[in-house]
N, C-alpha and C. Protein backbone atom coordinates (compact mmCIF):
# COMPACT_ATOMS: atom_id res chain seq x y z
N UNK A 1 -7.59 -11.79 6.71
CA UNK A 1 -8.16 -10.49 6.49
C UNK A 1 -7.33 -9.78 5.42
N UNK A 2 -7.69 -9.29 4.47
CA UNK A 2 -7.66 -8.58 3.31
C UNK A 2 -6.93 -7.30 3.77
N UNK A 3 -5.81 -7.02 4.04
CA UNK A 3 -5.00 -5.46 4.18
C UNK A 3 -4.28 -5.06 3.15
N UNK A 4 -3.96 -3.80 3.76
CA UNK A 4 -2.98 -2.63 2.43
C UNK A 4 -2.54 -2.51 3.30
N UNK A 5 -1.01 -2.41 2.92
CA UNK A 5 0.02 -2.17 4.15
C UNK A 5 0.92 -1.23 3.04
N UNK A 6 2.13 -0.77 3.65
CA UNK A 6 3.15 0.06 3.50
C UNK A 6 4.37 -0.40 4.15
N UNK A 7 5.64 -0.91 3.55
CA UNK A 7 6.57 -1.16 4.64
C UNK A 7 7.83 -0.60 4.20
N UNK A 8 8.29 0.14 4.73
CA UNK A 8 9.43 1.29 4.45
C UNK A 8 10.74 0.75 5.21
N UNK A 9 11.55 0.94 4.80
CA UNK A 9 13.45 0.44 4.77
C UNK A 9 13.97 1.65 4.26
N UNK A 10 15.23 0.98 4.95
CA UNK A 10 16.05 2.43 5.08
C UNK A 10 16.85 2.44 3.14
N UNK A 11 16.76 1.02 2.74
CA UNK A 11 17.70 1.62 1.31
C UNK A 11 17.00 0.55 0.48
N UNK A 12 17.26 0.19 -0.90
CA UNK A 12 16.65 -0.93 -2.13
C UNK A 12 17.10 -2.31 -1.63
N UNK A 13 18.56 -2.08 -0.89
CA UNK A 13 18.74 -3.78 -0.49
C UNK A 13 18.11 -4.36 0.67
N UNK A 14 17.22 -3.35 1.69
CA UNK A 14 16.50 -3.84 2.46
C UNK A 14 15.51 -4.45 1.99
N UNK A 15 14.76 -3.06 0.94
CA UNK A 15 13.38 -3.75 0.27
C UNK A 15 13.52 -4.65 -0.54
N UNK A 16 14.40 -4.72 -1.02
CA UNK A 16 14.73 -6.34 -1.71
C UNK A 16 14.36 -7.36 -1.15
N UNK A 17 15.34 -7.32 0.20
CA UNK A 17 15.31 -8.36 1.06
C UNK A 17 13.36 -8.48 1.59
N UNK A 18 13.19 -7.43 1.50
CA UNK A 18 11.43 -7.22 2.27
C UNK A 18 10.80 -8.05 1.09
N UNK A 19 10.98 -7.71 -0.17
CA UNK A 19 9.94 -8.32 -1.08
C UNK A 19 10.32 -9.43 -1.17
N UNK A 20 11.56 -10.22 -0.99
CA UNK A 20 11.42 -11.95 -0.78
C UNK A 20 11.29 -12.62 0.03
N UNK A 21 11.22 -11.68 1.09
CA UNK A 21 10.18 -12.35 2.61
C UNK A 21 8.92 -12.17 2.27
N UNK A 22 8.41 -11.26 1.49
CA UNK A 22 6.90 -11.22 1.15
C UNK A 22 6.32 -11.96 0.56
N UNK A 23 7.20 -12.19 -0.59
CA UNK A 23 6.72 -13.28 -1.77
C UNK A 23 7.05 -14.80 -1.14
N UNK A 24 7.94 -15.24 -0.55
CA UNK A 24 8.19 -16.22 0.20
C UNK A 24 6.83 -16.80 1.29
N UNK A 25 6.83 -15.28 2.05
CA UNK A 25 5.45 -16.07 2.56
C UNK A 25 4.72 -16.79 2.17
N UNK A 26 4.12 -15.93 1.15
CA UNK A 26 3.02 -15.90 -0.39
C UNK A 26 2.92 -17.56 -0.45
N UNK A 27 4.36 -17.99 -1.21
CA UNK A 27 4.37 -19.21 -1.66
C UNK A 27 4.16 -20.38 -0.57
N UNK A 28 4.35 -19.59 0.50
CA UNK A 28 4.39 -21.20 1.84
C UNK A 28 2.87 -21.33 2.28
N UNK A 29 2.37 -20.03 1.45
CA UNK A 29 0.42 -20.04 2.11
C UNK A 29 0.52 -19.27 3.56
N UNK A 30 1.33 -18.71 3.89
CA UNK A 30 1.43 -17.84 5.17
C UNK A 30 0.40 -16.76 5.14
N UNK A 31 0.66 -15.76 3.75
CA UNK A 31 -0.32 -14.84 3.64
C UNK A 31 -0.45 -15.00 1.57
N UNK A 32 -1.30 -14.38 1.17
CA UNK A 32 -1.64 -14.15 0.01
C UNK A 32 -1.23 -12.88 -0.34
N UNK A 33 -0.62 -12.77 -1.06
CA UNK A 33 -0.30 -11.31 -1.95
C UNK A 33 -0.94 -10.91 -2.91
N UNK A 34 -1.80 -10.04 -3.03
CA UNK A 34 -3.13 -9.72 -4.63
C UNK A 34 -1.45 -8.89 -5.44
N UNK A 35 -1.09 -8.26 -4.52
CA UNK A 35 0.21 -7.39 -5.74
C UNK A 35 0.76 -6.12 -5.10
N UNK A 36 2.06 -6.10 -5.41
CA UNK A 36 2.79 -4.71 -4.73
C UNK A 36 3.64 -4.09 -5.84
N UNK A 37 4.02 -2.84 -5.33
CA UNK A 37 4.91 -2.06 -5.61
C UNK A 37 5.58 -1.32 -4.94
N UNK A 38 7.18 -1.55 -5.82
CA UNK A 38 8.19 -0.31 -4.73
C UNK A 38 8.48 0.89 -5.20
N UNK A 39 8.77 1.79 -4.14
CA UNK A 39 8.86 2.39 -4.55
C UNK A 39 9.88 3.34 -4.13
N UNK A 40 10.36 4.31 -4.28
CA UNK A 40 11.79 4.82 -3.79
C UNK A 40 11.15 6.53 -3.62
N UNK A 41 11.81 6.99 -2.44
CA UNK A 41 11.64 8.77 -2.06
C UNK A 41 13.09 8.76 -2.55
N UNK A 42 13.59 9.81 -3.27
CA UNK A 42 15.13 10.47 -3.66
C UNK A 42 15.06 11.76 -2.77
N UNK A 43 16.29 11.62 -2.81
CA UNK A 43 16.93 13.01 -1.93
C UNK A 43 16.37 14.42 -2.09
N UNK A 44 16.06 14.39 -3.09
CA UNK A 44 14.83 15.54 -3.62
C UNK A 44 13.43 15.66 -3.46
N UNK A 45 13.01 14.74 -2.68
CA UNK A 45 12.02 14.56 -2.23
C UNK A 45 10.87 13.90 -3.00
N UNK A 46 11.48 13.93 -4.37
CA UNK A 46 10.23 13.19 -5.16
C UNK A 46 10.55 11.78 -5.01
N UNK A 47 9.33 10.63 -5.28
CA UNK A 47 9.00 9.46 -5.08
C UNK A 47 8.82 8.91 -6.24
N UNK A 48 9.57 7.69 -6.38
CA UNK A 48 9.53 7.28 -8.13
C UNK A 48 9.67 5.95 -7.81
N UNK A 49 8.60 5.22 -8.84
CA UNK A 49 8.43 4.10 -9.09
C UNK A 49 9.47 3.04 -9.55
N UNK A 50 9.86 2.19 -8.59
CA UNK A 50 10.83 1.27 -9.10
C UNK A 50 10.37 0.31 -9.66
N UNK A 51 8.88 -0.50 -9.11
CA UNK A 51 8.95 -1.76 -9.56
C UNK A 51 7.31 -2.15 -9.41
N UNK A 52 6.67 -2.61 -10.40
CA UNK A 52 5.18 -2.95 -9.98
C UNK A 52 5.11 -4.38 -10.04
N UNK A 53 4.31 -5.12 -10.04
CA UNK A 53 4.27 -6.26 -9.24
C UNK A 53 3.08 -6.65 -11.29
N UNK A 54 3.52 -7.07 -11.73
CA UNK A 54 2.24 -6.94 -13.27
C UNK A 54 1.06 -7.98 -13.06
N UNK A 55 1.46 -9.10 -12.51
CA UNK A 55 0.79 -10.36 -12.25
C UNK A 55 -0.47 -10.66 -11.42
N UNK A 56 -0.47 -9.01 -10.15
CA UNK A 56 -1.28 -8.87 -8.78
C UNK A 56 -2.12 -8.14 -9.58
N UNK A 57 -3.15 -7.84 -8.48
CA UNK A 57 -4.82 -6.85 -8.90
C UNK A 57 -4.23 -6.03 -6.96
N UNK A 58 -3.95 -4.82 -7.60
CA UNK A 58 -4.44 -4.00 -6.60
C UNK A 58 -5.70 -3.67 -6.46
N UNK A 59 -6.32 -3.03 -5.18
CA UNK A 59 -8.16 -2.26 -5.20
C UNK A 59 -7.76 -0.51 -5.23
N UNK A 60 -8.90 -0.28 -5.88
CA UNK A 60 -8.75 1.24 -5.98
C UNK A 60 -8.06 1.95 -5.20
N UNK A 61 -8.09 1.27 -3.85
CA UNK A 61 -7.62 2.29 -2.42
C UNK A 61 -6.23 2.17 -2.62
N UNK A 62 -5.56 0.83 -2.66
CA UNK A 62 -4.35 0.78 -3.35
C UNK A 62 -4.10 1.33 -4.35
N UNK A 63 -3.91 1.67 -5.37
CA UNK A 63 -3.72 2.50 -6.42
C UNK A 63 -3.89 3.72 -6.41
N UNK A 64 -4.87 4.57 -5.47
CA UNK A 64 -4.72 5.29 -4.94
C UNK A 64 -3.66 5.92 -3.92
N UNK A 65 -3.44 5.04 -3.22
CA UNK A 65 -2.41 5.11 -2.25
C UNK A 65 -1.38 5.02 -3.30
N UNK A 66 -1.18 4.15 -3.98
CA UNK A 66 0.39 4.22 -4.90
C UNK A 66 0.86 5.22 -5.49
N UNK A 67 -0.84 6.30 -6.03
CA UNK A 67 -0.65 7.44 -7.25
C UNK A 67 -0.44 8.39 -6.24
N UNK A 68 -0.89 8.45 -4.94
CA UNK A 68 -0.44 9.35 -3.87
C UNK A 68 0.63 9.54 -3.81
N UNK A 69 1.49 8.40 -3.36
CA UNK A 69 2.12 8.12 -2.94
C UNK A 69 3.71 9.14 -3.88
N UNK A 70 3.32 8.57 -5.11
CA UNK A 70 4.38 9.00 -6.25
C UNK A 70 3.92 10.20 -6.47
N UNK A 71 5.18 10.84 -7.04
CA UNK A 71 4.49 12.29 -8.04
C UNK A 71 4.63 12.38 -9.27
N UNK A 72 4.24 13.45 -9.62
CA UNK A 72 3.88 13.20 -11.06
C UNK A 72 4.85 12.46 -11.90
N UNK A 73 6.02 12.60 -11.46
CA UNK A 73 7.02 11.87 -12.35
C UNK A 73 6.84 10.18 -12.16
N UNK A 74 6.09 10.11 -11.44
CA UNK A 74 5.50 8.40 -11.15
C UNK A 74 4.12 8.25 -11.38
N UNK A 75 3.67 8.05 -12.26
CA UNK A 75 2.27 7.88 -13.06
C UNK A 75 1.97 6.30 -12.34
N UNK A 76 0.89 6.30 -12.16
CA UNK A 76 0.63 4.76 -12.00
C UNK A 76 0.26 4.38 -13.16
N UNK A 77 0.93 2.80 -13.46
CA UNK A 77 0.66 2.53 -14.65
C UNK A 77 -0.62 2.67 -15.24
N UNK A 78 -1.11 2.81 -16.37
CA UNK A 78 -2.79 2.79 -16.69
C UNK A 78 -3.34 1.79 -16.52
N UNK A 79 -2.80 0.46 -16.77
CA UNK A 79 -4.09 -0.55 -15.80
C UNK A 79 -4.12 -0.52 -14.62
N UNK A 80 -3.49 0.17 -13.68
CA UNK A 80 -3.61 0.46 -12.18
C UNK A 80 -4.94 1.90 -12.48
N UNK A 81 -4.41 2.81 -13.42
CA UNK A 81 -5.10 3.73 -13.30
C UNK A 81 -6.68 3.16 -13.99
N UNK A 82 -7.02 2.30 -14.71
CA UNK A 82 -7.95 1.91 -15.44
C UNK A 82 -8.74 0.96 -14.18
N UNK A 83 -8.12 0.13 -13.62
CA UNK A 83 -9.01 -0.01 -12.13
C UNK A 83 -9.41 0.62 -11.45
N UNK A 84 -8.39 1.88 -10.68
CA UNK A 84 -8.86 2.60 -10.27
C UNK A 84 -10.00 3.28 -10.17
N UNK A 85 -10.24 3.19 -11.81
CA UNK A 85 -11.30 4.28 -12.50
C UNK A 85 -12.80 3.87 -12.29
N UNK A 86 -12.73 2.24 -11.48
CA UNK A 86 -13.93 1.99 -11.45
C UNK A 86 -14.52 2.28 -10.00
N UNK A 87 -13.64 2.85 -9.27
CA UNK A 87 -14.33 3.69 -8.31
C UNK A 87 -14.69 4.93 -8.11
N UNK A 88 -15.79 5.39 -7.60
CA UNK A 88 -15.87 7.03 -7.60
C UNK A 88 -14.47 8.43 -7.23
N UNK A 89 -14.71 9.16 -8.01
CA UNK A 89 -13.78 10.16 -7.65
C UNK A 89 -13.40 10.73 -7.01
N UNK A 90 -12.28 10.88 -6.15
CA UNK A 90 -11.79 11.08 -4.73
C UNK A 90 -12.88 10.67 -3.80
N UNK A 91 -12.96 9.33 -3.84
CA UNK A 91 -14.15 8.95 -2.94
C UNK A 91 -13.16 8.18 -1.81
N UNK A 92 -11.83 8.02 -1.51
CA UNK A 92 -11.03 7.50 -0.48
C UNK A 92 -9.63 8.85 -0.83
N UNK A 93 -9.87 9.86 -1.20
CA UNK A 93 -8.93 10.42 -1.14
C UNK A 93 -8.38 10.96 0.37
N UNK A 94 -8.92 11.64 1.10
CA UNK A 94 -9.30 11.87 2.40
C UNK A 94 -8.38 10.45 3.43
N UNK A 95 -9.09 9.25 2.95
CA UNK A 95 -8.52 8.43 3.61
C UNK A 95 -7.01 8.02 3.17
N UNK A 96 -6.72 7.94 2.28
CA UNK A 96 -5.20 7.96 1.72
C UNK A 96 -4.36 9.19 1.87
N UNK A 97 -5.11 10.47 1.84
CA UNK A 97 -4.49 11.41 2.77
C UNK A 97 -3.56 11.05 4.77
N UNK A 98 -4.67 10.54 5.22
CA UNK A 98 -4.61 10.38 6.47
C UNK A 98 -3.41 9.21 6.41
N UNK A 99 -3.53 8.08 5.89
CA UNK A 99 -2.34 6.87 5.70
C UNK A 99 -1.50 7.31 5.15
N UNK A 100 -0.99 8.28 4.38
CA UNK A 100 0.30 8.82 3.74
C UNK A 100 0.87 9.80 4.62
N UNK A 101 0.17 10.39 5.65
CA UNK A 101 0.28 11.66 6.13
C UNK A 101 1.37 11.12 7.93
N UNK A 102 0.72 9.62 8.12
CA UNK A 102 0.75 8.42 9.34
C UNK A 102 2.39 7.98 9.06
N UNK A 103 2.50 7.64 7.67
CA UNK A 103 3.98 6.48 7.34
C UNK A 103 4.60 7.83 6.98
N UNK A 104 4.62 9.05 6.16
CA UNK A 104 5.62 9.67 5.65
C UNK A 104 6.76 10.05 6.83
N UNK A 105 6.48 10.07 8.19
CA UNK A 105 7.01 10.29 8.85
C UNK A 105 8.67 9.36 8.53
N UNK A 106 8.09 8.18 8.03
CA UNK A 106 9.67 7.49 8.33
C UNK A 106 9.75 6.78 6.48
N UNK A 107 8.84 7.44 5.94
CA UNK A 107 9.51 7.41 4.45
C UNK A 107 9.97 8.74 4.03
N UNK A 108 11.60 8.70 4.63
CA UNK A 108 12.43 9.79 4.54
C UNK A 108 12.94 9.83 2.98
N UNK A 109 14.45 10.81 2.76
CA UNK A 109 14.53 11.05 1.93
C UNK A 109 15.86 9.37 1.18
N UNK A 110 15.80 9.20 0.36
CA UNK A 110 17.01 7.69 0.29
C UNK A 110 16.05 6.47 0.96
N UNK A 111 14.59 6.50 1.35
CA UNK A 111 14.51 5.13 2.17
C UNK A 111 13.49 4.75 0.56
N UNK A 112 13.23 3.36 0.75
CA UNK A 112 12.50 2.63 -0.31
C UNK A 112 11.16 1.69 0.76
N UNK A 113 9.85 1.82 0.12
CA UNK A 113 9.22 1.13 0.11
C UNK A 113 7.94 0.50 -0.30
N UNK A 114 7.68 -0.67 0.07
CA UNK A 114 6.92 -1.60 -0.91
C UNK A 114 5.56 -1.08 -0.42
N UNK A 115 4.56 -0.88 -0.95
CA UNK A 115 3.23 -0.94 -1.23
C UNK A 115 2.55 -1.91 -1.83
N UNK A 116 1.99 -2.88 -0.88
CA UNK A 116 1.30 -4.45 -1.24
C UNK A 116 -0.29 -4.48 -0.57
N UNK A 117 -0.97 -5.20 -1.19
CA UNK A 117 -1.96 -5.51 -0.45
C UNK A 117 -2.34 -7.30 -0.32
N UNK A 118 -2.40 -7.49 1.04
CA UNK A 118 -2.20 -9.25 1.24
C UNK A 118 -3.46 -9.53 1.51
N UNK A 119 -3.43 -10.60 1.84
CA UNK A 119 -4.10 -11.42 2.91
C UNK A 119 -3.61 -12.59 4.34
N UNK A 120 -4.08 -11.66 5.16
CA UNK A 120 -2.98 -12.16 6.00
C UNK A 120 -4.12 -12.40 7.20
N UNK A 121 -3.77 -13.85 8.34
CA UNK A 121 -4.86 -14.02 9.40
C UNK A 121 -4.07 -13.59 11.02
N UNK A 122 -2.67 -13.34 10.59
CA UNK A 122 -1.91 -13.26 11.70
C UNK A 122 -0.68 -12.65 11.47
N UNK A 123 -1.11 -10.96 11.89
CA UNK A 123 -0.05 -10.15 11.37
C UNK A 123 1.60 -10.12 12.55
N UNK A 124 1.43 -10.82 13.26
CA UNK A 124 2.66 -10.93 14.00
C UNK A 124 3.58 -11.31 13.11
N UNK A 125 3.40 -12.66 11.98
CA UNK A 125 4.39 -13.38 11.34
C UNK A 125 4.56 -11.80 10.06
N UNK A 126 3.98 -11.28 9.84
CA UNK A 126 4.68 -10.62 8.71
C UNK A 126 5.79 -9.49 9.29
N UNK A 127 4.68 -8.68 10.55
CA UNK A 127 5.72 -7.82 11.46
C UNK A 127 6.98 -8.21 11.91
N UNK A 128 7.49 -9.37 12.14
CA UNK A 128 8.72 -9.89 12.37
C UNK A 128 9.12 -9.80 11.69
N UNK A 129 9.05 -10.57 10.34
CA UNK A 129 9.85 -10.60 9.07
C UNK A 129 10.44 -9.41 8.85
N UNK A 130 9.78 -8.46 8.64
CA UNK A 130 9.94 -7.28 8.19
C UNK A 130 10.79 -6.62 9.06
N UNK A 131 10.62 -7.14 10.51
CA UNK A 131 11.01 -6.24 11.34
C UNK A 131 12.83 -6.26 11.46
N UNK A 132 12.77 -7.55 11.09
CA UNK A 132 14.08 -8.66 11.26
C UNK A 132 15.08 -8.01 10.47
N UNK A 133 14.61 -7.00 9.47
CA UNK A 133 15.36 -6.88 8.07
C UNK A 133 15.45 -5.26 8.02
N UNK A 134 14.92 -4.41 9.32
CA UNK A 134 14.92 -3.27 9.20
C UNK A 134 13.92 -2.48 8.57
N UNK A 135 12.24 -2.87 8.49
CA UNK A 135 11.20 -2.45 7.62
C UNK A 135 10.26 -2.11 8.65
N UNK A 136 9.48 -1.28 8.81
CA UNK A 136 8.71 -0.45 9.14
C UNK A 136 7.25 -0.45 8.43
N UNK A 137 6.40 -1.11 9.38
CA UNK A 137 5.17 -1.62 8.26
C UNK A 137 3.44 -0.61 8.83
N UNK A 138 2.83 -0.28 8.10
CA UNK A 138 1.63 0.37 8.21
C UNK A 138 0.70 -0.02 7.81
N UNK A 139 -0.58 -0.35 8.13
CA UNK A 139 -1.35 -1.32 7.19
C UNK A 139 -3.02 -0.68 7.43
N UNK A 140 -3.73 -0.68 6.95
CA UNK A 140 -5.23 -0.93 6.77
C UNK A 140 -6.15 -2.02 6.44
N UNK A 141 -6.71 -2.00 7.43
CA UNK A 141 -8.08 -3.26 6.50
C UNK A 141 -8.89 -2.63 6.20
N UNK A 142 -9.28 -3.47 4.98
CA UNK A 142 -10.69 -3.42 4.17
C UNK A 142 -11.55 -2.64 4.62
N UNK A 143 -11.73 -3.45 5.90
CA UNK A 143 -13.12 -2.72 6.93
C UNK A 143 -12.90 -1.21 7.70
N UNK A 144 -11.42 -0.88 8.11
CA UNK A 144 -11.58 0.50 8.28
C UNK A 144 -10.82 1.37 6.69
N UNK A 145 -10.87 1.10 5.54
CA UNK A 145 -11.06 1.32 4.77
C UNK A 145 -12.12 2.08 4.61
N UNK A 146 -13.19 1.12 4.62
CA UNK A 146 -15.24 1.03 4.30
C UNK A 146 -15.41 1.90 5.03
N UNK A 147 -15.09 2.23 6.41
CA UNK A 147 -15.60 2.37 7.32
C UNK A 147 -15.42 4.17 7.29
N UNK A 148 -14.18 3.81 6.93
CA UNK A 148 -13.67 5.40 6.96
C UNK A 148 -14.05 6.28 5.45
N UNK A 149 -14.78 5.65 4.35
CA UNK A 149 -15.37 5.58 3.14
C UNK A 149 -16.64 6.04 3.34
N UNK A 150 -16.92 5.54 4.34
CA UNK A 150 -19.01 5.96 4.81
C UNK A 150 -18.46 6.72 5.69
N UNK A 151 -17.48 7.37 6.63
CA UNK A 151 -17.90 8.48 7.51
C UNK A 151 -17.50 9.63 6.25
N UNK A 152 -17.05 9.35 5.19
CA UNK A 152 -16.93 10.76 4.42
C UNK A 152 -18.04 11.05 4.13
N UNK A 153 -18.75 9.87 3.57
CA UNK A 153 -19.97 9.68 2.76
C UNK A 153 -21.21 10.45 3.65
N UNK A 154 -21.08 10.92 4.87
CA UNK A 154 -21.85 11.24 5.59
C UNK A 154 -22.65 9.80 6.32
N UNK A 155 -21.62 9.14 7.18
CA UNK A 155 -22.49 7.88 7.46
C UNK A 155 -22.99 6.81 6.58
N UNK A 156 -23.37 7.11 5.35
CA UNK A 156 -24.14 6.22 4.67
C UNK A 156 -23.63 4.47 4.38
N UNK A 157 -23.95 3.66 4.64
CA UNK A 157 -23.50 2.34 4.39
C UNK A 157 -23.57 2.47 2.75
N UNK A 158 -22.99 1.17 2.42
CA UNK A 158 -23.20 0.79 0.84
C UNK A 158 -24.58 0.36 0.61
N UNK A 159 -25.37 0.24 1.45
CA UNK A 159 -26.61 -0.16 0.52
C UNK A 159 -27.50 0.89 0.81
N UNK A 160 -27.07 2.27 1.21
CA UNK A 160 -27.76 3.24 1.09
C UNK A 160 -28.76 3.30 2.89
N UNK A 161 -28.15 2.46 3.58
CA UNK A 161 -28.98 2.35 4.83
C UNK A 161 -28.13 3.51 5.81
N UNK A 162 -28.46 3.58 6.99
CA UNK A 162 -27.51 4.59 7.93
C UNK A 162 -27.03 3.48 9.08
């Protein structure tokens, strides 16, 4: 199943350690990684982009969540923002509200974390990993993504049915 997750550590050498358990998976076929980014909260409260992943395809909701995520001093790159663009306008804002609003609790001020979206059939093996190393993980699927996409929409499915 296709998720967006969030996994927050307390400093860069955790998430270090997080992104080569991630990518490690990746390579053993555990889960699939489309692409992440880290990212760092400073003591000042702003959120700045350490590291994007160039090689992955985030989905709008991701990139969304990333441009949320950062402030202005963290632009998502423009081919993040140029994907983005092929979805309607604040048409998951609402919902990336609600998932930023869920994790900020423990993306304090000094903690770092990765923003990825996988594919994964059995999220126990990633929750350990992560867990093992001090990371704190939040995730969405696709489907309550959609789901939560059509209750803005007023109910409406994608093919215009109820």
């Amino acid at each position: 199943m296709r998720r967006i997750m969030v996994i927050v550590f307390d400093n860069e050498t955790e998430a270090e350690k997080g992104k080569s358990k991630l990518l490690q998976l990746d390579s053993e076929g555990s889960i699939g990684t489309y692409g992440y980014a880290v990212v760092a909260k400073k003591a000042d409260d702003t959120v700045v982009l350490r590291q994007l992943d160039r090689h992955g395809t985030l989905s709008p909701f991701a990139n969304s969540l990333l441009g949320s995520l950062c402030d202005s001093a963290c632009p998502v790159p423009e081919s993040a923002a140029t994907q983005a663009g092929d979805s309607p306008p604040d048409s998951n804002g609402a919902n990336t509200k609600k998932f930023i609003r869920d994790m900020t609790q423990v993306l304090l001020p000094d903690r770092v974390a990765i923003v990825a979206e996988v594919e994964e059939e059995w999220p126990p093996l990633l929750d350990r990993r992560m867990e093992s190393i001090g990371g704190v993980l939040f995730r969405w699927t696709e489907s309550e993504v959609q789901h939560a996409i059509e209750m803005e929409n007023g109910g409406l499915r994608r093919n215009g049915t109820s």
